[in-house]
PDB file of N, CA and C in Angstrom:
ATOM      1  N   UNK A   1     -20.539   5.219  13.053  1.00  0.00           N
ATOM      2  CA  UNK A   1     -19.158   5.487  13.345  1.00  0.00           C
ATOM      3  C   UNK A   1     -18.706   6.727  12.584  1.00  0.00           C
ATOM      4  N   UNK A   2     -18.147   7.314  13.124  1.00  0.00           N
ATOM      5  CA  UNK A   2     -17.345   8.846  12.272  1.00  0.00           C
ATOM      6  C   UNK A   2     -16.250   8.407  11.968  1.00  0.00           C
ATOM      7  N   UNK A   3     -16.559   9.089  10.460  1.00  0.00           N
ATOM      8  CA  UNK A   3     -15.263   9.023   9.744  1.00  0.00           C
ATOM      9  C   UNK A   3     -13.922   9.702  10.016  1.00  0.00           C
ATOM     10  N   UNK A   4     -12.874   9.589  10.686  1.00  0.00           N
ATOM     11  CA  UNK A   4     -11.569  10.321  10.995  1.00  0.00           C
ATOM     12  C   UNK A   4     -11.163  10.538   9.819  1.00  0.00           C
ATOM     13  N   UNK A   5     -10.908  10.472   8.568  1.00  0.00           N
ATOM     14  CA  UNK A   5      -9.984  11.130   7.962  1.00  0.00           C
ATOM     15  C   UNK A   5      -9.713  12.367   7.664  1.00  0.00           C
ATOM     16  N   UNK A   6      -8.802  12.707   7.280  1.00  0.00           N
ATOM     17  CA  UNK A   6      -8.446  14.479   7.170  1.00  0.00           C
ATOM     18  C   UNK A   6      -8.011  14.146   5.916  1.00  0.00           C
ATOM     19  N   UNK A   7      -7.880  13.625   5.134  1.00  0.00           N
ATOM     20  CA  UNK A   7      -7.265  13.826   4.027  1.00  0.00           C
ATOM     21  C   UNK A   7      -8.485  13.380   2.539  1.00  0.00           C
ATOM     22  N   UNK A   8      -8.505  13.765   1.571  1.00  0.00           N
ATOM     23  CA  UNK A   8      -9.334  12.451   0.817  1.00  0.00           C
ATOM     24  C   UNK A   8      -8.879  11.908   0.049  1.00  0.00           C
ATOM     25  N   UNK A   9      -9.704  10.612  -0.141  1.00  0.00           N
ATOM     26  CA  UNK A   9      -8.738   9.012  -0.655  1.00  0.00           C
ATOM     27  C   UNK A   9      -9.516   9.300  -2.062  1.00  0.00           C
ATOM     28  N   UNK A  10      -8.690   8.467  -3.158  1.00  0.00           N
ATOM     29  CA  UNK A  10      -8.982   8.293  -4.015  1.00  0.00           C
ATOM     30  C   UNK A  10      -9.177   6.918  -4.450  1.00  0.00           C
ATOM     31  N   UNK A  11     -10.100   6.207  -5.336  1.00  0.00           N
ATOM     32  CA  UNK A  11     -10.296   4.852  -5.371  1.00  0.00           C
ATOM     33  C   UNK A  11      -9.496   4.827  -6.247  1.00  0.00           C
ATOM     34  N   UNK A  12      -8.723   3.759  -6.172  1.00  0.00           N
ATOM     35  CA  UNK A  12      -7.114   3.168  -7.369  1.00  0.00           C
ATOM     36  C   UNK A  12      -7.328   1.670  -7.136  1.00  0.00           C
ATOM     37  N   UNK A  13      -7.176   1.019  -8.076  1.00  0.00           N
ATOM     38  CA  UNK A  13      -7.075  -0.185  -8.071  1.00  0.00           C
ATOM     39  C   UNK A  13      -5.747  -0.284  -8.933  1.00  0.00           C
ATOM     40  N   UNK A  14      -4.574  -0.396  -7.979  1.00  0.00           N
ATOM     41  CA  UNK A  14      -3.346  -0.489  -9.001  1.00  0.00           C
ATOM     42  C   UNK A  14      -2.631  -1.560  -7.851  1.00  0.00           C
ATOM     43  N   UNK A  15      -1.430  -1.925  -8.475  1.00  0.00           N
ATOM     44  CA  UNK A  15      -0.157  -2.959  -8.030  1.00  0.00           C
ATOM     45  C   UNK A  15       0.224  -1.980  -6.942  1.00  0.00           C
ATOM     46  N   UNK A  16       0.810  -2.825  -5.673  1.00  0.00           N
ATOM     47  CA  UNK A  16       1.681  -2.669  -4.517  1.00  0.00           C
ATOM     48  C   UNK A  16       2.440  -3.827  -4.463  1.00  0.00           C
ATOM     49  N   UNK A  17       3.429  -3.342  -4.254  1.00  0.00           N
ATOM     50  CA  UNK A  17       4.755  -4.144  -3.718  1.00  0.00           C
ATOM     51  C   UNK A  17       4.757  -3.448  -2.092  1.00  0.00           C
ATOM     52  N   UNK A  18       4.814  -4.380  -1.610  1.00  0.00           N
ATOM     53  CA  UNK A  18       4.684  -4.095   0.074  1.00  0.00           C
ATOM     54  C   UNK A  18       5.733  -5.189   0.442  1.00  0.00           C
ATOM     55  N   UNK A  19       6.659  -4.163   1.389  1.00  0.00           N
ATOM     56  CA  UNK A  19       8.219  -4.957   1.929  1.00  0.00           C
ATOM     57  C   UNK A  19       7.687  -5.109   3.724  1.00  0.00           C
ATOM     58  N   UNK A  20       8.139  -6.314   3.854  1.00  0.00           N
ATOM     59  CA  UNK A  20       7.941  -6.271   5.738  1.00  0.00           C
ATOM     60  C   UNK A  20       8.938  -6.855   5.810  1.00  0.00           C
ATOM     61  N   UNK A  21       9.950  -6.353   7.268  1.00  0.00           N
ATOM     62  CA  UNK A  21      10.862  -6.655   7.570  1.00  0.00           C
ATOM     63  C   UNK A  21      10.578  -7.897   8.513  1.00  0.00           C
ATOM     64  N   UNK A  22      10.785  -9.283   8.554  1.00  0.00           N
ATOM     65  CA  UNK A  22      11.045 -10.774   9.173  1.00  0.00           C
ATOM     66  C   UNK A  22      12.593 -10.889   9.105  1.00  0.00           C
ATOM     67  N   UNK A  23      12.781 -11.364  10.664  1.00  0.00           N
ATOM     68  CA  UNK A  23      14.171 -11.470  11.151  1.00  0.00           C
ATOM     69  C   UNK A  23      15.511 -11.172  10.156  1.00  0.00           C
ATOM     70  N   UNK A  24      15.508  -9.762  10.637  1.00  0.00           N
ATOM     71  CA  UNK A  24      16.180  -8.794   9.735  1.00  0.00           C
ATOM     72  C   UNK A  24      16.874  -8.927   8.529  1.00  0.00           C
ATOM     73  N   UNK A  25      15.478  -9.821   7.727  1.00  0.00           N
ATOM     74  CA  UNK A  25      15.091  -9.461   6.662  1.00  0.00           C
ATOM     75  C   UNK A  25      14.038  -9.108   5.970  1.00  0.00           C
ATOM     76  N   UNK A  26      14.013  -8.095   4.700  1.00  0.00           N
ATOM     77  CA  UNK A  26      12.678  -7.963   3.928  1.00  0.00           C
ATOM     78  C   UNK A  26      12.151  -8.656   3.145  1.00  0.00           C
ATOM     79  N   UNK A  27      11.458  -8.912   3.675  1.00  0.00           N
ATOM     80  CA  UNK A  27      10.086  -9.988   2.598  1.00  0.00           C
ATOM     81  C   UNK A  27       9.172  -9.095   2.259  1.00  0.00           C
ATOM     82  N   UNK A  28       9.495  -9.061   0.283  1.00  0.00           N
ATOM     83  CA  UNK A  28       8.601  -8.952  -0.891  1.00  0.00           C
ATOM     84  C   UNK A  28       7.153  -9.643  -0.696  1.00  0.00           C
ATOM     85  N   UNK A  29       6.046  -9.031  -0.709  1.00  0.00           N
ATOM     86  CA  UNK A  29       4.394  -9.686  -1.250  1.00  0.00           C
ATOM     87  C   UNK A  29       3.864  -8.161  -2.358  1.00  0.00           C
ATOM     88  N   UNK A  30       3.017  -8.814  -3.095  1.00  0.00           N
ATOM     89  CA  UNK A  30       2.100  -7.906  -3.507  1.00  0.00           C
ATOM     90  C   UNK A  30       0.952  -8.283  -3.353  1.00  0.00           C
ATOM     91  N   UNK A  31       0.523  -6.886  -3.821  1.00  0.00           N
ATOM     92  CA  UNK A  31      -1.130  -6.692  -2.670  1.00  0.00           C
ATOM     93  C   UNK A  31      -1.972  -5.404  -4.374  1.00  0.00           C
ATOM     94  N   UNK A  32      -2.918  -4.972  -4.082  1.00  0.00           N
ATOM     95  CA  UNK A  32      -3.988  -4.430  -5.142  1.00  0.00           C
ATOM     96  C   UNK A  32      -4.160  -3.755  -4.034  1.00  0.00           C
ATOM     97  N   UNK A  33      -4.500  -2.163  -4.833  1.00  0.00           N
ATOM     98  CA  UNK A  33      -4.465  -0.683  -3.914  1.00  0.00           C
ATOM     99  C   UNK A  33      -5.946  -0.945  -3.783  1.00  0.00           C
ATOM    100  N   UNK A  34      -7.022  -0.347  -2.980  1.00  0.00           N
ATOM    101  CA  UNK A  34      -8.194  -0.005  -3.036  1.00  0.00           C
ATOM    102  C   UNK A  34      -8.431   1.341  -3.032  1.00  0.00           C
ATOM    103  N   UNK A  35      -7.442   2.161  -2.048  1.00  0.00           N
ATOM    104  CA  UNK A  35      -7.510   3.893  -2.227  1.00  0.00           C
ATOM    105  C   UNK A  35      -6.755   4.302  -1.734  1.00  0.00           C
ATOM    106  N   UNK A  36      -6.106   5.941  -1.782  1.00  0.00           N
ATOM    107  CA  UNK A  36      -4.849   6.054  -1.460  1.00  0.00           C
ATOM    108  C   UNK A  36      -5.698   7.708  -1.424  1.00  0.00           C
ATOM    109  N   UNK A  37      -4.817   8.066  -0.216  1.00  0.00           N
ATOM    110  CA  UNK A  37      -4.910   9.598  -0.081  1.00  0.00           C
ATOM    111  C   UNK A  37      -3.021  10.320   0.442  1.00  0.00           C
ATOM    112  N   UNK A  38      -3.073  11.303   0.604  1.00  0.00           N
ATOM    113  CA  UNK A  38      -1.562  12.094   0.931  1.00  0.00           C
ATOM    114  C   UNK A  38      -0.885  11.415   2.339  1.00  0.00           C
ATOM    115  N   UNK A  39      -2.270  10.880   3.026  1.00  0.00           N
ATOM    116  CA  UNK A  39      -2.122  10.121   4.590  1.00  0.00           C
ATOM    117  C   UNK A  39      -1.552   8.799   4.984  1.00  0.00           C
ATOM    118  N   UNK A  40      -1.991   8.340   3.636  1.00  0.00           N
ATOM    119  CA  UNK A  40      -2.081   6.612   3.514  1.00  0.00           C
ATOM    120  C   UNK A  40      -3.013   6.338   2.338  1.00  0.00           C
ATOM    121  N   UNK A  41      -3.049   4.763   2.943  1.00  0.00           N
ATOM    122  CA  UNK A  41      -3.544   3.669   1.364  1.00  0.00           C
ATOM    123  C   UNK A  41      -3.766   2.387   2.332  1.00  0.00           C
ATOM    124  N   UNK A  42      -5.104   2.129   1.619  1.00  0.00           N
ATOM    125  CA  UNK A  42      -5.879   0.885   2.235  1.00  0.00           C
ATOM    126  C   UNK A  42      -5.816  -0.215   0.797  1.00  0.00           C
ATOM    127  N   UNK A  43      -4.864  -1.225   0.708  1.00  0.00           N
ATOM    128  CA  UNK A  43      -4.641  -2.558   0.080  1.00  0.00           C
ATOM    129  C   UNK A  43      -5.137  -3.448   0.441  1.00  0.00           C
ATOM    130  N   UNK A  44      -5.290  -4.455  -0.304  1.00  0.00           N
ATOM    131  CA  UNK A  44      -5.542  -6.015  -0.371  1.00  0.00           C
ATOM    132  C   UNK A  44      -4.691  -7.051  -0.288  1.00  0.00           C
ATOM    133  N   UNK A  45      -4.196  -7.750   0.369  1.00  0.00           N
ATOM    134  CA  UNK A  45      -3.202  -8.553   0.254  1.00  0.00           C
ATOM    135  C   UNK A  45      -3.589  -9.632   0.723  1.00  0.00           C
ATOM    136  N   UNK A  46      -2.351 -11.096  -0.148  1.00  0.00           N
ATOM    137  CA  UNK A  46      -3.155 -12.773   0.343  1.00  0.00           C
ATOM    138  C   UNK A  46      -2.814 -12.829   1.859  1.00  0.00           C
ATOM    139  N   UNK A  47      -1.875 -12.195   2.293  1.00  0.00           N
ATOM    140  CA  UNK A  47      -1.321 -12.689   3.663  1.00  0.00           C
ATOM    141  C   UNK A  47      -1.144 -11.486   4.674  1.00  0.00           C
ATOM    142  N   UNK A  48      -1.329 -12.171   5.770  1.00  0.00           N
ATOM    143  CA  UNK A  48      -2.054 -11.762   7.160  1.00  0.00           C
ATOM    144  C   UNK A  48      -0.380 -10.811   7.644  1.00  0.00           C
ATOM    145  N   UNK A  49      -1.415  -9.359   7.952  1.00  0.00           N
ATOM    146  CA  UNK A  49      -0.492  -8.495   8.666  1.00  0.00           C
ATOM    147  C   UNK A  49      -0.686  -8.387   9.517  1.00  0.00           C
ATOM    148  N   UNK A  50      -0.194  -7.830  10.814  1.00  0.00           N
ATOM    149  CA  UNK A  50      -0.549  -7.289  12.418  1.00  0.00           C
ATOM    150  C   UNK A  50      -0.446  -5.494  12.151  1.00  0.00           C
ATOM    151  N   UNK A  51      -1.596  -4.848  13.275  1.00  0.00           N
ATOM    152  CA  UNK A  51      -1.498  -3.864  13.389  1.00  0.00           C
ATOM    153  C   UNK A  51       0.173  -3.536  13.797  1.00  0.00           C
ATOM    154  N   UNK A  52       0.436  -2.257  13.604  1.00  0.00           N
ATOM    155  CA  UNK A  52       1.736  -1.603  14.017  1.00  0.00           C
ATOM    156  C   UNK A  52       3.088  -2.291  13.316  1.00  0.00           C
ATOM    157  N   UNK A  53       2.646  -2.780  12.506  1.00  0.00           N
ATOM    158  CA  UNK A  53       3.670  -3.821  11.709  1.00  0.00           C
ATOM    159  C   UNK A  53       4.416  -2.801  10.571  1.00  0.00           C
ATOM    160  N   UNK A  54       5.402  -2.597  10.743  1.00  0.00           N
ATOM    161  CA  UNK A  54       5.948  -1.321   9.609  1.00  0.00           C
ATOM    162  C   UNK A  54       6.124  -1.619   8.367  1.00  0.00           C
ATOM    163  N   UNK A  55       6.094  -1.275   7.095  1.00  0.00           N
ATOM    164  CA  UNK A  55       5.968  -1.625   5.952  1.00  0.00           C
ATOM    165  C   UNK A  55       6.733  -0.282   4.988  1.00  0.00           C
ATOM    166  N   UNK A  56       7.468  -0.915   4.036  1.00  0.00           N
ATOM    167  CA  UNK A  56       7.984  -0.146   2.785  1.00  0.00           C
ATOM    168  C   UNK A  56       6.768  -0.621   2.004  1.00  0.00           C
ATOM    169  N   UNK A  57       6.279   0.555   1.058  1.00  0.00           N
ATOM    170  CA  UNK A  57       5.739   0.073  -0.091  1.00  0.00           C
ATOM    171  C   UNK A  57       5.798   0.873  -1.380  1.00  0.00           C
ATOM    172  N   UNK A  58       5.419   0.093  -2.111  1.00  0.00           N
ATOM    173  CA  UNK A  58       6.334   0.868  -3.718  1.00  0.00           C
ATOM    174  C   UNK A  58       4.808   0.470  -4.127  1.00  0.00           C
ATOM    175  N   UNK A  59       4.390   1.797  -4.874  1.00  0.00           N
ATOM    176  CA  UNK A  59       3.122   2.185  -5.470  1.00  0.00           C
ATOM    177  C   UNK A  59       3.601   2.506  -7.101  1.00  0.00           C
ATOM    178  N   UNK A  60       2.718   1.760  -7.931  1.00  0.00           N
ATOM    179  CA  UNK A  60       3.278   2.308  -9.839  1.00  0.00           C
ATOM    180  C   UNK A  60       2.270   3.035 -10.074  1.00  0.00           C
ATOM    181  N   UNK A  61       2.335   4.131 -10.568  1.00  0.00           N
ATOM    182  CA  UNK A  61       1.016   4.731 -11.036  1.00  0.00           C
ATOM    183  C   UNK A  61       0.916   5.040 -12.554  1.00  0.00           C
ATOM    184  N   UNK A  62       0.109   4.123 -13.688  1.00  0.00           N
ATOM    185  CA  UNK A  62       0.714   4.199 -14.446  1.00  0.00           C
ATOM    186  C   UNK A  62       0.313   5.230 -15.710  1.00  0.00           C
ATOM    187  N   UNK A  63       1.107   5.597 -16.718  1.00  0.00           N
ATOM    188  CA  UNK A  63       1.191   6.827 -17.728  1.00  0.00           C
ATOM    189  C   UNK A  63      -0.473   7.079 -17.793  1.00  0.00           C
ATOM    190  N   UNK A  64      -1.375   6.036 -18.145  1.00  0.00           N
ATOM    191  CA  UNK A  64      -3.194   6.619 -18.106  1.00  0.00           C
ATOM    192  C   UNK A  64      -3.270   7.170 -17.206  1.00  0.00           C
ATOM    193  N   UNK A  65      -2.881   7.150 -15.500  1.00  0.00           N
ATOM    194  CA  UNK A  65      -3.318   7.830 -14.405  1.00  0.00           C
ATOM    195  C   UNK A  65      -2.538   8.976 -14.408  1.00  0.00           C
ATOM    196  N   UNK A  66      -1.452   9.130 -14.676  1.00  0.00           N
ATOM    197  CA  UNK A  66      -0.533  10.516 -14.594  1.00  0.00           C
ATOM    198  C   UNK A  66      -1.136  11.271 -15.528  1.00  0.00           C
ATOM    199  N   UNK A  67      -1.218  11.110 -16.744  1.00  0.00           N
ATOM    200  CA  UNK A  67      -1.369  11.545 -17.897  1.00  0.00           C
ATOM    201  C   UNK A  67       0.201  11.795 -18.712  1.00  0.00           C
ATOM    202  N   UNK A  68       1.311  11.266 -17.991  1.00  0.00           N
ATOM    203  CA  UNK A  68       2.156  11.701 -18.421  1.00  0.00           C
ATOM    204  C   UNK A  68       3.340  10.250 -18.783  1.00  0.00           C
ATOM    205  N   UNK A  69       4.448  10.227 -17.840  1.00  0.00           N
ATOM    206  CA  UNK A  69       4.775   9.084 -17.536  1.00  0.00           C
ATOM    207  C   UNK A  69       4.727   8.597 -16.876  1.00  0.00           C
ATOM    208  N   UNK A  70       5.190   6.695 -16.219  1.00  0.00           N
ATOM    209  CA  UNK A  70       4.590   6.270 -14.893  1.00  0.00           C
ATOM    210  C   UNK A  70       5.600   6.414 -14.130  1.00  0.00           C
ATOM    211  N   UNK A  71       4.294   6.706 -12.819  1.00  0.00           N
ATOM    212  CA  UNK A  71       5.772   7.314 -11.789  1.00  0.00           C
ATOM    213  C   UNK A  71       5.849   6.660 -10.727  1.00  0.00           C
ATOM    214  N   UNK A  72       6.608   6.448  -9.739  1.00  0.00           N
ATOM    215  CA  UNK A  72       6.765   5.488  -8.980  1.00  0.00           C
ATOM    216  C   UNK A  72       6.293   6.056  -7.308  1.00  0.00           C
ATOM    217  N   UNK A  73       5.537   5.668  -6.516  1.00  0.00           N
ATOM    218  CA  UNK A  73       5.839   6.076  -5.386  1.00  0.00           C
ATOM    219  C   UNK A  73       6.081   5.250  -3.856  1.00  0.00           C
ATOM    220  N   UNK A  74       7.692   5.764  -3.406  1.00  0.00           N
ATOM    221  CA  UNK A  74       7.792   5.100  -2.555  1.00  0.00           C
ATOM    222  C   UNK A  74       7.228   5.369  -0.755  1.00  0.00           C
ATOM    223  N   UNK A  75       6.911   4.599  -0.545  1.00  0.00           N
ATOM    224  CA  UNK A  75       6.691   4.980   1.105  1.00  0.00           C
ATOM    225  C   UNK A  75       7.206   4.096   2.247  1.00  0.00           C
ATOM    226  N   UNK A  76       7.094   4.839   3.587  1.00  0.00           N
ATOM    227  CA  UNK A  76       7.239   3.578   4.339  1.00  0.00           C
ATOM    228  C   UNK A  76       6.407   3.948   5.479  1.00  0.00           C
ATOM    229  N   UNK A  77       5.505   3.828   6.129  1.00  0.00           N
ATOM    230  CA  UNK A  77       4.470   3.585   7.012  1.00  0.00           C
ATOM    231  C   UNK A  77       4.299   2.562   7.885  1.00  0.00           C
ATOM    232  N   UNK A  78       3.179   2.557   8.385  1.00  0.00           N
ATOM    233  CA  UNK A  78       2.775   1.890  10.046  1.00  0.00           C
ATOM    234  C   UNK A  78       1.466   0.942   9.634  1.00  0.00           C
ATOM    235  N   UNK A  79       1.175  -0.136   9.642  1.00  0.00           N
ATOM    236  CA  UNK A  79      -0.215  -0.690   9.496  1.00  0.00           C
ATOM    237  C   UNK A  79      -1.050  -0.467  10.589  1.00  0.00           C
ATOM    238  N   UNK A  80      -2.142   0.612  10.695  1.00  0.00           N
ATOM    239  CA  UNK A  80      -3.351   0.598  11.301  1.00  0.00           C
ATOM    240  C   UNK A  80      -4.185   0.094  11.664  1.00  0.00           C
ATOM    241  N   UNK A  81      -4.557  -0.491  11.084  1.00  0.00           N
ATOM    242  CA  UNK A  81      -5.901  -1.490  10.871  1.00  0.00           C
ATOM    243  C   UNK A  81      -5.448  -2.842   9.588  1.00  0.00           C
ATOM    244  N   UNK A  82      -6.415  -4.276  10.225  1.00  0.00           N
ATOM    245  CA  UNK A  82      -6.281  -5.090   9.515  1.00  0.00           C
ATOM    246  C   UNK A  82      -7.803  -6.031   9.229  1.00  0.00           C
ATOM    247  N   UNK A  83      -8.480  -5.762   8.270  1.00  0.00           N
ATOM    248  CA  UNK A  83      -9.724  -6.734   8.353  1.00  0.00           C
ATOM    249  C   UNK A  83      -9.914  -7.828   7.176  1.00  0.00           C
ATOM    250  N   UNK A  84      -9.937  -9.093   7.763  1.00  0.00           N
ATOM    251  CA  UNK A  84      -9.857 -10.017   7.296  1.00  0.00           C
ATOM    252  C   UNK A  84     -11.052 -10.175   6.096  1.00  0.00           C
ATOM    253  N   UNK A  85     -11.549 -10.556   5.020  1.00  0.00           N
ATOM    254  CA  UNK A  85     -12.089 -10.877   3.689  1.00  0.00           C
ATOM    255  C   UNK A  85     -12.528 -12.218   3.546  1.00  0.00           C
ATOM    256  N   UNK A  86     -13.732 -12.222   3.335  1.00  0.00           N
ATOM    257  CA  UNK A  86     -13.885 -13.807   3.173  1.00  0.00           C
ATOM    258  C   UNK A  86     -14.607 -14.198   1.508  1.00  0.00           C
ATOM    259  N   UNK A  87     -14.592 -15.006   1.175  1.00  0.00           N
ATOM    260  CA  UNK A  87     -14.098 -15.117  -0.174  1.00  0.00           C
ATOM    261  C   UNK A  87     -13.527 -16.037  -0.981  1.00  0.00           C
ATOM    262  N   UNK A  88     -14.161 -17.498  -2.116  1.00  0.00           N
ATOM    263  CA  UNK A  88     -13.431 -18.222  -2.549  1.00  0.00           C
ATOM    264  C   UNK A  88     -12.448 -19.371  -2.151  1.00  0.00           C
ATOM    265  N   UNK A  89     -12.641 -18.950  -0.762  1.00  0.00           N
ATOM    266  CA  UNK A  89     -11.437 -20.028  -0.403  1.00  0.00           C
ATOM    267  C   UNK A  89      -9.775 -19.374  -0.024  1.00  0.00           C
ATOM    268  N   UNK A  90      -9.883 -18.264  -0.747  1.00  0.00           N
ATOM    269  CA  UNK A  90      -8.872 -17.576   0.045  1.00  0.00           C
ATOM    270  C   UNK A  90      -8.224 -16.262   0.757  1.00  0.00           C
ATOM    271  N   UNK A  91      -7.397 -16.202   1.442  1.00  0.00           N
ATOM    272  CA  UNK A  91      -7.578 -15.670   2.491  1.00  0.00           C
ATOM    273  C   UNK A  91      -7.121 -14.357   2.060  1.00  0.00           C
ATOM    274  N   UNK A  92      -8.007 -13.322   2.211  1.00  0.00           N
ATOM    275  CA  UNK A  92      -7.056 -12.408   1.727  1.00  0.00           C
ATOM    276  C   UNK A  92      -7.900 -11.146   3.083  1.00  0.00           C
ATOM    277  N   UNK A  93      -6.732 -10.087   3.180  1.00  0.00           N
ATOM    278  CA  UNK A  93      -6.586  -9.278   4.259  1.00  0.00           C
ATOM    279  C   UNK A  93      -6.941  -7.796   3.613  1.00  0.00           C
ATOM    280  N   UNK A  94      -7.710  -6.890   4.017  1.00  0.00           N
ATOM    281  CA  UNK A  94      -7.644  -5.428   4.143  1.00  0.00           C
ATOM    282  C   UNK A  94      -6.977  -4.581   5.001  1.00  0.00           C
ATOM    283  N   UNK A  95      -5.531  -4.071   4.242  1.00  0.00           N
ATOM    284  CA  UNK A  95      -4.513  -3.815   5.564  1.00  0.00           C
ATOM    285  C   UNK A  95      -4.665  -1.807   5.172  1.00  0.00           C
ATOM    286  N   UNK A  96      -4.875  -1.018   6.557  1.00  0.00           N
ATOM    287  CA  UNK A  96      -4.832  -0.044   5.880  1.00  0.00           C
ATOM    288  C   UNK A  96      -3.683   0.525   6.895  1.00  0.00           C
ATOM    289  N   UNK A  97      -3.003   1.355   6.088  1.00  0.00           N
ATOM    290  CA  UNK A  97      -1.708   2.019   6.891  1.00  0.00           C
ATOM    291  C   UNK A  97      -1.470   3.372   6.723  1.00  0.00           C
ATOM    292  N   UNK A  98      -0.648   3.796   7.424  1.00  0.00           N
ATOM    293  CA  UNK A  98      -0.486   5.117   7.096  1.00  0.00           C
ATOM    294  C   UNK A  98       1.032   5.836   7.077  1.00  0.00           C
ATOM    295  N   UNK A  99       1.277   6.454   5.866  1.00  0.00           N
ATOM    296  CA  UNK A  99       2.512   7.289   5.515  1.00  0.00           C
ATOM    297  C   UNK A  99       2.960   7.927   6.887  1.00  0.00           C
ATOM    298  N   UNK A 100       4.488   6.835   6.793  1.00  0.00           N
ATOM    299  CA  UNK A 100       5.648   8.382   7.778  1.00  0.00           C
ATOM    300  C   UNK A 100       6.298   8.999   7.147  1.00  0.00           C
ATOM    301  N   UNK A 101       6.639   8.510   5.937  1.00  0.00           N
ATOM    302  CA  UNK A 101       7.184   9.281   4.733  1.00  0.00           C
ATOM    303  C   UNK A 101       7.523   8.379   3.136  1.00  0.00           C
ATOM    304  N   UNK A 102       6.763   9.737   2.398  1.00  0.00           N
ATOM    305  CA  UNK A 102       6.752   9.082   1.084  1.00  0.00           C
ATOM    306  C   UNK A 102       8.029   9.764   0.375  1.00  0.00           C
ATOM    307  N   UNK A 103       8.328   9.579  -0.551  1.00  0.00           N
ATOM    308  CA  UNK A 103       8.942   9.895  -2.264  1.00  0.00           C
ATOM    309  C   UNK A 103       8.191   9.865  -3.547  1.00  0.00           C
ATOM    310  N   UNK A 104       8.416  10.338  -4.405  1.00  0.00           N
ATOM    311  CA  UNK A 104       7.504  10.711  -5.911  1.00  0.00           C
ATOM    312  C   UNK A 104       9.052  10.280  -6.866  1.00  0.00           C
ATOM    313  N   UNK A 105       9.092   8.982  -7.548  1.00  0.00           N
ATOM    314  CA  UNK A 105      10.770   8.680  -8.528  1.00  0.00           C
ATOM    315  C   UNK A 105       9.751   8.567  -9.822  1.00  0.00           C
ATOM    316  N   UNK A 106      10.453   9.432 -10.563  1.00  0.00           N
ATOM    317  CA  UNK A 106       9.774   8.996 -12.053  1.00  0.00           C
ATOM    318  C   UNK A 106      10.599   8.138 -12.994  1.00  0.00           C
ATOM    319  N   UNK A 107      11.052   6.949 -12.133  1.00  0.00           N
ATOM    320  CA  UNK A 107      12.165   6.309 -13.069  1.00  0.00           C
ATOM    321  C   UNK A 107      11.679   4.782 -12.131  1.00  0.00           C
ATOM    322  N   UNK A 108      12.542   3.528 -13.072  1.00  0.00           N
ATOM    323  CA  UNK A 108      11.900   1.912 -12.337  1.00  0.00           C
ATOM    324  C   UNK A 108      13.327   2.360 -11.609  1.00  0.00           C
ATOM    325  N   UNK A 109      14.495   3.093 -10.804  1.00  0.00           N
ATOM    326  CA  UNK A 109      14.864   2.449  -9.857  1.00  0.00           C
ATOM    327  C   UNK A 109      14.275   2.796  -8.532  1.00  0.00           C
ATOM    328  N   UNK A 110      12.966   3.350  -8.496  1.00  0.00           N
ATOM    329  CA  UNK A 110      12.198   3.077  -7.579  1.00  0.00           C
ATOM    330  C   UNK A 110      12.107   1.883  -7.235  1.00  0.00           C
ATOM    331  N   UNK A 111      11.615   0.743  -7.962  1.00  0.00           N
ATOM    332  CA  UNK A 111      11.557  -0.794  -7.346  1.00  0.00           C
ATOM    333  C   UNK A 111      12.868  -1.807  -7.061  1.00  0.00           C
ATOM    334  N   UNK A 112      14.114  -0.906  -7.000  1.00  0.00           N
ATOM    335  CA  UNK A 112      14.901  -1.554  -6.712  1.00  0.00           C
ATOM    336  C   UNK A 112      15.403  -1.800  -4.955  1.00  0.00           C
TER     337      UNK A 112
END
């Protein structure tokens, strides 16, 4: 299979807060980054997404990875692809999506 990406990912294993909107409201989960490029970011999460499913997500990146302070980044994107993980007993999902538009906040009211 050929690889499509245009961008390159970096391996991160950091915290996501990933928002999905259910009957117009947002429901909070977190999920563990696996890699993230300028395009998108392929996470881990316990619970089951659908392709085309839109998502806010708030990325921490913290002061060791900056080298500086930790900075926050927000996005909100499209889920692409979803492949299921098997594992322990529980269920956990490989959701990868892709940026319609991010932000860079170097402050926590990013997670508000």
């Amino acid at each position: 299979m050929k690889d499509r990406r245009t961008a390159r990912r970096y391996e991160l294993s950091l915290p996501v807060i990933v928002r999905v909107p259910i009957d117009n409201e947002a429901v909070s989960r977190t999920g563990k980054i696996r890699d993230v490029s300028t395009r998108g970011v392929c996470f881990t999460i316990d619970n089951n997404l659908s392709a085309g499913t839109e998502v806010d997500l708030t990325m921490i990146l913290p002061a060791k990875v900056t080298g500086s302070t930790e900075v926050f980044i927000r996005a909100t994107g499209k889920v692409i692809r979803v492949d299921k993980r098997s594992g322990n007993g529980h269920q956990k999902v490989d959701v990868s999506a892709v940026f319609e538009m991010y932000e860079i906040v170097c402050n926590e009211a990013a997670i508000a």
